[in-house]
Protein backbone atom coordinates (compact mmCIF):
# COMPACT_ATOMS: atom_id res chain seq x y z
CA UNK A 1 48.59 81.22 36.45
CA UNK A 2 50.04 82.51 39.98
CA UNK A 3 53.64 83.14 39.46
CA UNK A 4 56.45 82.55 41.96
CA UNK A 5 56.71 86.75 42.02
CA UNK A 6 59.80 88.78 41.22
CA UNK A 7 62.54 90.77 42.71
CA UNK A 8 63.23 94.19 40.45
CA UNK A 9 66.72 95.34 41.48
CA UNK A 10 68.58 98.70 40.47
CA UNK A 11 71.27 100.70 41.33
CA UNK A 12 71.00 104.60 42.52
CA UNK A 13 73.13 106.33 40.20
CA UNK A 14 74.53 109.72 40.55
CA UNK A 15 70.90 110.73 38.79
CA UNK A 16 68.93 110.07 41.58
CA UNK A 17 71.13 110.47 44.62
CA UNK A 18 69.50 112.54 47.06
CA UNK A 19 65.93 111.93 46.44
CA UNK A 20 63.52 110.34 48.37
CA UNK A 21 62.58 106.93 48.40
CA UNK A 22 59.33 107.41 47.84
CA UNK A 23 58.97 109.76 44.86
CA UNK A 24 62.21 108.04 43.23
CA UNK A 25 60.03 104.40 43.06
CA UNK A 26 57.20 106.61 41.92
CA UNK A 27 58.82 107.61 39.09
CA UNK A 28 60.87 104.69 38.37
CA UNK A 29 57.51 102.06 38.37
CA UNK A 30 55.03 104.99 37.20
CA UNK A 31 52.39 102.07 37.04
CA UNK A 32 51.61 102.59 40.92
CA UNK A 33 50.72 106.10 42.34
CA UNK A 34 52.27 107.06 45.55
CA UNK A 35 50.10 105.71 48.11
CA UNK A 36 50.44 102.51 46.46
CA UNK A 37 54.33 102.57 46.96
CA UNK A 38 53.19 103.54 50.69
CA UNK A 39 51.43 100.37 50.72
CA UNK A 40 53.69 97.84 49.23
CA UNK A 41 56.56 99.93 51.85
CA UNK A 42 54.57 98.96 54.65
CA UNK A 43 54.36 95.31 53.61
CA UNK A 44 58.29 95.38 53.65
CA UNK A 45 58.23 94.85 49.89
CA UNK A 46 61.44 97.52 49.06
CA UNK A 47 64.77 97.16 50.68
CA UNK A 48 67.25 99.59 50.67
CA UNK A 49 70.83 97.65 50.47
CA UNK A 50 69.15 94.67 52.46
CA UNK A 51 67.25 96.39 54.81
CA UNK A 52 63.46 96.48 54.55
CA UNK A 53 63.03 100.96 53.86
CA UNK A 54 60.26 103.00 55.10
CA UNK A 55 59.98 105.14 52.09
CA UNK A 56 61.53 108.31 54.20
CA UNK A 57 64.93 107.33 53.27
CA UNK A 58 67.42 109.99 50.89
CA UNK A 59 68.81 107.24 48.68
CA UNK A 60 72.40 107.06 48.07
CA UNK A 61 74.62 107.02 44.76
CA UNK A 62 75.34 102.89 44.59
CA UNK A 63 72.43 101.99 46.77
CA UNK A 64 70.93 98.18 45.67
CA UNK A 65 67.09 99.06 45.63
CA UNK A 66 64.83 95.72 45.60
CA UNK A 67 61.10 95.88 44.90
CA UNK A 68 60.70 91.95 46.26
CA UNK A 69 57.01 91.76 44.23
CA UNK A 70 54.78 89.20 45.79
CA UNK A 71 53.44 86.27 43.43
CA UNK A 72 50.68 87.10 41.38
CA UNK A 73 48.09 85.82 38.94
CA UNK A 74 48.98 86.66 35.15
CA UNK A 75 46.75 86.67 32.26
CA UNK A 76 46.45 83.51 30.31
CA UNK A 77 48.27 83.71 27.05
CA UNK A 78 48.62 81.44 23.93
CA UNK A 79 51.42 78.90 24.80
CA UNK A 80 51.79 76.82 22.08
CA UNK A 81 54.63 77.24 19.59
CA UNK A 82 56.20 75.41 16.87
CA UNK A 83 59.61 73.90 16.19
CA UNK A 84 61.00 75.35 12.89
CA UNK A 85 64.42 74.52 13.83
CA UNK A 86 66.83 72.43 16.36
CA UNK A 87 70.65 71.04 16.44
CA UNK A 88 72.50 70.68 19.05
CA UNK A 89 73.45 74.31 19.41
CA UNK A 90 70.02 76.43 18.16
CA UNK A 91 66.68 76.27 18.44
CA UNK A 92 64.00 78.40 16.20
CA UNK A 93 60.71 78.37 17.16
CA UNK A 94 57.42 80.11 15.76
CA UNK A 95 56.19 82.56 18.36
CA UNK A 96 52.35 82.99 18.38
CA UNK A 97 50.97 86.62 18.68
CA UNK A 98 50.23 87.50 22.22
CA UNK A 99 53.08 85.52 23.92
CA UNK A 100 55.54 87.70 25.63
CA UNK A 101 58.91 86.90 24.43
CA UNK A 102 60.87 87.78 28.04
CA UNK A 103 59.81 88.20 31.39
CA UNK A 104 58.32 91.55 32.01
CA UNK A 105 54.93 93.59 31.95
CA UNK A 106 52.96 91.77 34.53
CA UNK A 107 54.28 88.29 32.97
CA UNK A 108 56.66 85.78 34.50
CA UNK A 109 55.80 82.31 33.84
CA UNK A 110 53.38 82.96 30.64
CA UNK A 111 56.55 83.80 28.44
CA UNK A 112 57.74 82.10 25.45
CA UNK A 113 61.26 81.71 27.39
CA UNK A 114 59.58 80.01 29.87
CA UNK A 115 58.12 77.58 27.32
CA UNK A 116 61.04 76.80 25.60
CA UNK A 117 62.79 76.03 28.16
CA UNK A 118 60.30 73.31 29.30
CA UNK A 119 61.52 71.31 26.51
CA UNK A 120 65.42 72.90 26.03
CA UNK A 121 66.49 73.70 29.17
CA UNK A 122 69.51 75.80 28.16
CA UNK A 123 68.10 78.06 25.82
CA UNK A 124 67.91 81.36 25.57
CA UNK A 125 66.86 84.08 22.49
CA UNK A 126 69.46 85.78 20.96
CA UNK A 127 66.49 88.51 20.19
CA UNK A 128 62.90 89.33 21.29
CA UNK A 129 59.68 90.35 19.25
CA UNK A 130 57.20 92.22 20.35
CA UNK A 131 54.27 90.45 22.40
CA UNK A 132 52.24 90.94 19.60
CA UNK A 133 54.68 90.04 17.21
CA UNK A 134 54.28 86.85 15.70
CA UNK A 135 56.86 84.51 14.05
CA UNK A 136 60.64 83.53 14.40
CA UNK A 137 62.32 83.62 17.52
CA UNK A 138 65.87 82.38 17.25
CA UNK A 139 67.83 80.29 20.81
CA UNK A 140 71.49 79.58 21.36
CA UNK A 141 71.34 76.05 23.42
CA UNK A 142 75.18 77.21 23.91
CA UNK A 143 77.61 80.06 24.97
CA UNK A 144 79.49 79.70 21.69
CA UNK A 145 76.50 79.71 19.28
CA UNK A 146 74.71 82.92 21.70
CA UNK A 147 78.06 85.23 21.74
CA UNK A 148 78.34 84.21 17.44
CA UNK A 149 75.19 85.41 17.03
CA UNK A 150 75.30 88.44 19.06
CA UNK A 151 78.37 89.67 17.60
CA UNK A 152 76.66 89.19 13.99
CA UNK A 153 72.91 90.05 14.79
CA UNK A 154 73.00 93.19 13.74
CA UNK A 155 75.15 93.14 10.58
CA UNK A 156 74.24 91.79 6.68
CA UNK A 157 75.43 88.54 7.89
CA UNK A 158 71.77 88.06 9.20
CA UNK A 159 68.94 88.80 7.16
CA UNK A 160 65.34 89.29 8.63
CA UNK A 161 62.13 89.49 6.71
CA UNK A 162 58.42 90.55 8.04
CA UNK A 163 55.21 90.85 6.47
CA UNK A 164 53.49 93.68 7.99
CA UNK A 165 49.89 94.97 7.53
CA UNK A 166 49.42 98.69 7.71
CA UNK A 167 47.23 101.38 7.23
CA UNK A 168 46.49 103.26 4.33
CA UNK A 169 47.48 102.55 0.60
CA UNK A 170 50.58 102.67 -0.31
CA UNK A 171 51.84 105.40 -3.64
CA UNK A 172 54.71 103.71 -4.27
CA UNK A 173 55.60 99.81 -4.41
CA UNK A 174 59.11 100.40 -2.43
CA UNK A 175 60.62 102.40 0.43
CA UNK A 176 64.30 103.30 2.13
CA UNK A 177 63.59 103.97 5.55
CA UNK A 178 66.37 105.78 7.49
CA UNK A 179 63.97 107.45 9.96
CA UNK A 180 66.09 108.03 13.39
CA UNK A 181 64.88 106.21 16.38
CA UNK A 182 65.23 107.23 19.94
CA UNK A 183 63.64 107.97 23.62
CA UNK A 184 60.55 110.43 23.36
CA UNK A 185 58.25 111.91 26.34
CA UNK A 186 55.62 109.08 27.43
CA UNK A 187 52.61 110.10 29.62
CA UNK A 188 51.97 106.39 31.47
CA UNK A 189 55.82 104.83 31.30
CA UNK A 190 58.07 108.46 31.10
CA UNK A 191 59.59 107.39 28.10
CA UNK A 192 59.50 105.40 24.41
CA UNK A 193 61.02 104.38 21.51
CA UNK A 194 59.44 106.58 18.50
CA UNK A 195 61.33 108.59 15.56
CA UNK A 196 63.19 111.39 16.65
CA UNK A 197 65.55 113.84 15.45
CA UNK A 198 68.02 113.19 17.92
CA UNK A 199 67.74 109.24 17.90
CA UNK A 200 70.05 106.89 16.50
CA UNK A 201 70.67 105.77 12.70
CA UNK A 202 68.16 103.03 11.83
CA UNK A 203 66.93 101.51 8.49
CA UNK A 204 64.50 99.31 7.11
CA UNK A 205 63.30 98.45 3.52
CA UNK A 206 60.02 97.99 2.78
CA UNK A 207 58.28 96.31 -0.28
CA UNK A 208 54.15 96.48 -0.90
CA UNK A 209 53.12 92.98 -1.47
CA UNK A 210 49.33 93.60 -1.62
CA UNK A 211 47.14 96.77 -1.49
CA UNK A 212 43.36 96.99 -0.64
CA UNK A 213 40.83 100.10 -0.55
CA UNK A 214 42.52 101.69 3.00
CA UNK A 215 45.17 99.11 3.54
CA UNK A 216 48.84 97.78 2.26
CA UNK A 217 50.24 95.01 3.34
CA UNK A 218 54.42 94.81 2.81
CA UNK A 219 57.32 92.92 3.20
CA UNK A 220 60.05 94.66 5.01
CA UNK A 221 63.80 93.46 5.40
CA UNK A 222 65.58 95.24 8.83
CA UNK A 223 69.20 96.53 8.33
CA UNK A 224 69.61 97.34 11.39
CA UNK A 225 68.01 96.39 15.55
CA UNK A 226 65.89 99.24 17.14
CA UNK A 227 63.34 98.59 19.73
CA UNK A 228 59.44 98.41 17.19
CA UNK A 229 61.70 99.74 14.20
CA UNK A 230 59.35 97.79 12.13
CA UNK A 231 56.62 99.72 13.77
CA UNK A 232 58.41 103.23 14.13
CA UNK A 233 59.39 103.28 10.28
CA UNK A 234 55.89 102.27 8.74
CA UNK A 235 54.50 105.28 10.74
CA UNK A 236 57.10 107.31 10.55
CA UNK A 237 56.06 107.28 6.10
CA UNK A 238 52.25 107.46 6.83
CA UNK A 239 51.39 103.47 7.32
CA UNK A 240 50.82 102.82 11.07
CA UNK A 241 50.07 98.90 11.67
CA UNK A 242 46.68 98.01 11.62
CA UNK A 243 45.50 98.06 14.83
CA UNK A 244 48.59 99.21 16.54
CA UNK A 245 47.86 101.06 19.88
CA UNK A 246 50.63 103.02 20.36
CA UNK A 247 52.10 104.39 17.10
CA UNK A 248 50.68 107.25 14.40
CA UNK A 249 51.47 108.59 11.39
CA UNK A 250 54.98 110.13 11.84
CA UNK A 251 56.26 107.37 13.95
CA UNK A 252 54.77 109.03 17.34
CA UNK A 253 53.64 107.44 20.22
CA UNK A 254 50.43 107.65 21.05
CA UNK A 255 48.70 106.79 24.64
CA UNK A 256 48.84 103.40 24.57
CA UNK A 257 51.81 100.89 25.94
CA UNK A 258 54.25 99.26 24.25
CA UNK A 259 53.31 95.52 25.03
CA UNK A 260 49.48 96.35 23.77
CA UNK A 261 48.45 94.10 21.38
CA UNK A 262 45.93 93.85 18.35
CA UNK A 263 48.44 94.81 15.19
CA UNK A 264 49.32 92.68 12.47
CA UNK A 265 53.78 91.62 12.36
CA UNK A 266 55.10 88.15 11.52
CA UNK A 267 58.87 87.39 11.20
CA UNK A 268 58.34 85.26 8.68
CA UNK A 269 61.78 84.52 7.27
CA UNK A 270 65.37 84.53 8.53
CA UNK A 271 68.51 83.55 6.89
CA UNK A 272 72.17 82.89 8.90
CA UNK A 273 75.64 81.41 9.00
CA UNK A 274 75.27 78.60 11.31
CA UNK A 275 77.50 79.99 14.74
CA UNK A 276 79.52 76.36 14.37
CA UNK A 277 79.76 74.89 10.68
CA UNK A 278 79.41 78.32 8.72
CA UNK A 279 76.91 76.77 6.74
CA UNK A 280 73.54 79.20 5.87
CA UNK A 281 71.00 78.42 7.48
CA UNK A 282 67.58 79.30 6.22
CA UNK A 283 64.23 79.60 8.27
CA UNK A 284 60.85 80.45 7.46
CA UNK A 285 57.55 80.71 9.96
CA UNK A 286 53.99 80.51 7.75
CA UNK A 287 51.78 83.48 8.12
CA UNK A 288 49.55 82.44 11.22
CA UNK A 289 45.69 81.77 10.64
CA UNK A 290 43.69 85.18 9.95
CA UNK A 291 46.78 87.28 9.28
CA UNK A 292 45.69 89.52 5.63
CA UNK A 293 47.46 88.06 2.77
């Protein structure tokens, strides 16, 4: 599918005053070398508070940088999703694995936002999972319902179940992850989320629904909202995801990137006062087709 393209805006801050152009969108998009920025400078692709920059420029503290990307084919993705959910002020659908929740990565238009809002034009998630990530994907249709279920998304008030397949067998049937969760060196993006000493608090609790000869498959409840806690914190205790390209035993990234697919997450269940009534609202997504049991 060719996209309409995208404009990436940021703001200089006090960091990276000073530098020059063309190393600072070097290091900010680290997914182009140099003499690609020199190319996509010469096109007139970056402006520098409106004006189209050469790449020479010192930029400023408060500087509006645009990289105005030009439209550009994106790889096909599953589109299809399911209903599991809908009143007037939410919609819950079941995401398939290998549909980008948001905008991002090289994808525009083949996100599930995009899809949804095909059919409800207002909506918008009130979280994301993982492109790989399969399963529930919560929308407020309305301002009140999306700033309710901000304000509780990351409390008891919400509970969130996923099965999870990971590596190695399990020695015990449950786990109290508390494992810290923060920014770590990255060789191809500069940094990602991983454990870390000097992250911040996180937990998760996992239960082992199923063991085979190398494998254990659980069912873990999320207490509180880190970027791939689920991921992080079955590492972090020896049990990388099956498949998982970018996290190893201790919760460390490995060479891979985050949006990589091939591992093995559902959100299968997720329980809620409605934002409006009060009343709970309970909502399950079936494991999809050749996900272990």
């Amino acid at each position: 599918m060719l996209n309409r393209g995208y404009a990436y805006t940021t703001t200089i801050s006090n960091k990276y005053a000073g530098q020059n152009l063309l190393c600072h969108l070097a290091s900010l998009y680290p997914h182009s070398t140099r003499e690609a920025w020199r190319e996509k400078l010469e096109s007139g692709e970056v402006t520098l508070d409106g004006v189209i920059a050469t790449g020479n420029e010192s930029v400023v503290l408060g500087q509006t940088l645009v990289w105005n990307r030009p439209p550009w084919i994106e790889a096909d993705t599953p589109r299809r999703f399911d209903v599991l959910y809908d009143d007037s002020g939410l919609v819950a659908v079941n995401k398939p694995s290998g549909l980008p929740t948001l905008p991002g990565g090289g994808f525009m238009e083949n996100t599930l936002l995009r899809c949804v809002q095909e059919r409800f034009p207002t909506a918008n998630p009130v979280h994301r999972l993982g492109r790989a990530t399969s399963g529930i994907v919560l929308f407020a249709k309305t301002a009140l319902a999306a700033s309710t279920l901000f304000a509780n998304w990351n409390t008891p008030k919400i509970q969130k179940v996923y099965r999870a397949f990971g590596q190695n067998v399990a020695e015990r049937d449950a786990y109290e992850i508390s494992t810290p969760i923060g920014l770590v060196p990255h060789p191809l993006i500069g940094s990602v989320w991983a454990a870390s000493p000097k992250g911040k608090p996180s937990k998760s609790s996992a239960r082992v629904i199923a063991r085979t000869a190398n494998t254990t498959t659980f069912e873990v409840s999320l207490h509180s909202g880190r970027p791939h806690q689920i991921r992080i914190h079955l590492a972090s205790i020896g049990h990388p995801l099956v498949g998982d390209p970018l996290y190893t035993t201790g919760g460390q990234p490995l060479a891979g990137l985050p949006g990589d697919g091939g591992y093995f997450l559902h959100a299968q269940y997720l329980q809620f006062p409605h934002p409006v009534s009060g009343v709970p609202v309970s909502i399950e997504a079936p494991l999809p087709a050749g996900f272990p049991s």
